[in-house]
Protein backbone atom coordinates (compact mmCIF):
# COMPACT_ATOMS: atom_id res chain seq x y z
CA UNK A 1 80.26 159.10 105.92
CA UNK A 2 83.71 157.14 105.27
CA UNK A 3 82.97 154.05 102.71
CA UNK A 4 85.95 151.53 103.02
CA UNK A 5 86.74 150.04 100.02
CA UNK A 6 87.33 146.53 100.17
CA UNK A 7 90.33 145.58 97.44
CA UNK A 8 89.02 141.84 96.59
CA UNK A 9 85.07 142.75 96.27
CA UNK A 10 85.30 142.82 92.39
CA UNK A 11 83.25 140.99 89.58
CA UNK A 12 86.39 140.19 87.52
CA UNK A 13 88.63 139.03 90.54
CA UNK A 14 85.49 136.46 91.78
CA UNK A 15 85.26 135.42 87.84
CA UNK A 16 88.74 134.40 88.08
CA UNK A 17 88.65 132.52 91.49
CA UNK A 18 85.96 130.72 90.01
CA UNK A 19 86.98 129.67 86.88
CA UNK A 20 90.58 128.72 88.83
CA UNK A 21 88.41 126.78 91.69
CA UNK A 22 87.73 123.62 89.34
CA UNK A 23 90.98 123.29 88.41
CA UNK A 24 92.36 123.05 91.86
CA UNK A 25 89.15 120.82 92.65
CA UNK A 26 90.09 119.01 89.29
CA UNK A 27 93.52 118.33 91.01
CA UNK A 28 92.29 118.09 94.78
CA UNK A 29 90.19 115.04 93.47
CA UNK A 30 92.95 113.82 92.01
CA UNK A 31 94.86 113.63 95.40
CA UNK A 32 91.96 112.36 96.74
CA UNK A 33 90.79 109.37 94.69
CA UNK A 34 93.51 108.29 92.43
CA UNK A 35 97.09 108.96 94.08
CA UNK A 36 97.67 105.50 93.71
CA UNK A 37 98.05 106.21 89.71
CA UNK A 38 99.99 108.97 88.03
CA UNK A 39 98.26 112.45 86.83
CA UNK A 40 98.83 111.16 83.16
CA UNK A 41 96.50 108.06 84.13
CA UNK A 42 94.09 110.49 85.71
CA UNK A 43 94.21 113.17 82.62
CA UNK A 44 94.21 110.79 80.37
CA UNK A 45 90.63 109.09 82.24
CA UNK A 46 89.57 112.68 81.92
CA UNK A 47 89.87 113.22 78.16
CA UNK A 48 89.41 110.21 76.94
CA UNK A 49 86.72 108.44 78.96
CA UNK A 50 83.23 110.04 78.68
CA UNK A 51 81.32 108.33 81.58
CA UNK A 52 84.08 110.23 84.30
CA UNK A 53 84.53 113.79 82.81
CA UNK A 54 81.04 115.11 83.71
CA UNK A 55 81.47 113.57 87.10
CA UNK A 56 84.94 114.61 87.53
CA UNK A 57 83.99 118.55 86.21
CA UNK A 58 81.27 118.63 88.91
CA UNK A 59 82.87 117.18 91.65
CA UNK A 60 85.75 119.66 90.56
CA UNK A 61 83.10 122.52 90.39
CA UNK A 62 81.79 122.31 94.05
CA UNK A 63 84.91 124.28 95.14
CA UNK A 64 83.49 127.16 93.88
CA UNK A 65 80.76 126.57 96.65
CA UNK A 66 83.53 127.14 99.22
CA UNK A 67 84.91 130.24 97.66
CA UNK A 68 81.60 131.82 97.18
CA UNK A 69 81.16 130.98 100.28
CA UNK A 70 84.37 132.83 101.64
CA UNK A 71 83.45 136.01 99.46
CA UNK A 72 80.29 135.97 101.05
CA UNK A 73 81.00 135.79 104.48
CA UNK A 74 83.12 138.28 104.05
CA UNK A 75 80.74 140.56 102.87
CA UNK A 76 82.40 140.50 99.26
CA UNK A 77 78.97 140.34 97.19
CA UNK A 78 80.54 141.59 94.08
CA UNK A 79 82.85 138.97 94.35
CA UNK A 80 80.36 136.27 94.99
CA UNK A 81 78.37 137.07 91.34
CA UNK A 82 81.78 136.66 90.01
CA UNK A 83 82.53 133.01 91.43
CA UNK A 84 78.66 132.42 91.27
CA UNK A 85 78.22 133.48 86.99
CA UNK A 86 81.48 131.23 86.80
CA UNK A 87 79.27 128.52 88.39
CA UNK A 88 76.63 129.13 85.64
CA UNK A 89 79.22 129.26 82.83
CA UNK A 90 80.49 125.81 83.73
CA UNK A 91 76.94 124.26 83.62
CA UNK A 92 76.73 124.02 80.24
CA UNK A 93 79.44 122.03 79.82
CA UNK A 94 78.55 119.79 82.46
CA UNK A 95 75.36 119.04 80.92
CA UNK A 96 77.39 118.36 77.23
CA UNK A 97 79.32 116.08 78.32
CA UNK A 98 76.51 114.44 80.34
CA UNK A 99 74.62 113.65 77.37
CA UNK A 100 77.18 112.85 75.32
CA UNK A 101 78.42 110.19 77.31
CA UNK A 102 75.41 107.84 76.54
């Protein structure tokens, strides 16, 4: 029996998509909520002010929904624990900066 191997169904290469998904959620928000002001203004909102960064970071994170999805549909399961142990490395840092906005 043939086995076809499929070039994108690796750990690393869905660890990478994942940890890239936020930041192209980061900037999709962006375009999103606050094209009216300039990406300093929004950077700037994300560094400085606590109460948006966890809010911003998880809204940014759900990308990686859509890309797991994608790997996973396409029968890339490797791939998926990739983008999905991304997911779970970002959670902590959600949580941090949760808490420490109070």
């Amino acid at each position: 029996m043939y086995s076809i191997t499929k070039p994108f169904d690796k750990l690393w290469i869905g660890l990478t998509a994942g940890l890239l998904g936020p930041v192209a959620g980061f900037w999709f928000f962006y375009f999103l909520k606050f094209r009216a002001r300039t990406p300093e203004y929004y950077i700037h909102l994300f560094l400085n002010v606590k109460e948006y960064q966890s809010p911003i970071l998880s809204l940014s994170v759900i990308v990686n929904a859509a890309i797991l999805w994608l790997f996973l549909n396409g029968n890339n399961n490797k791939a998926g624990r990739g983008v999905l142990l991304a997911t779970f490395l970002y959670v902590p840092v959600i949580v941090y900066l949760f808490l420490q906005r109070n």
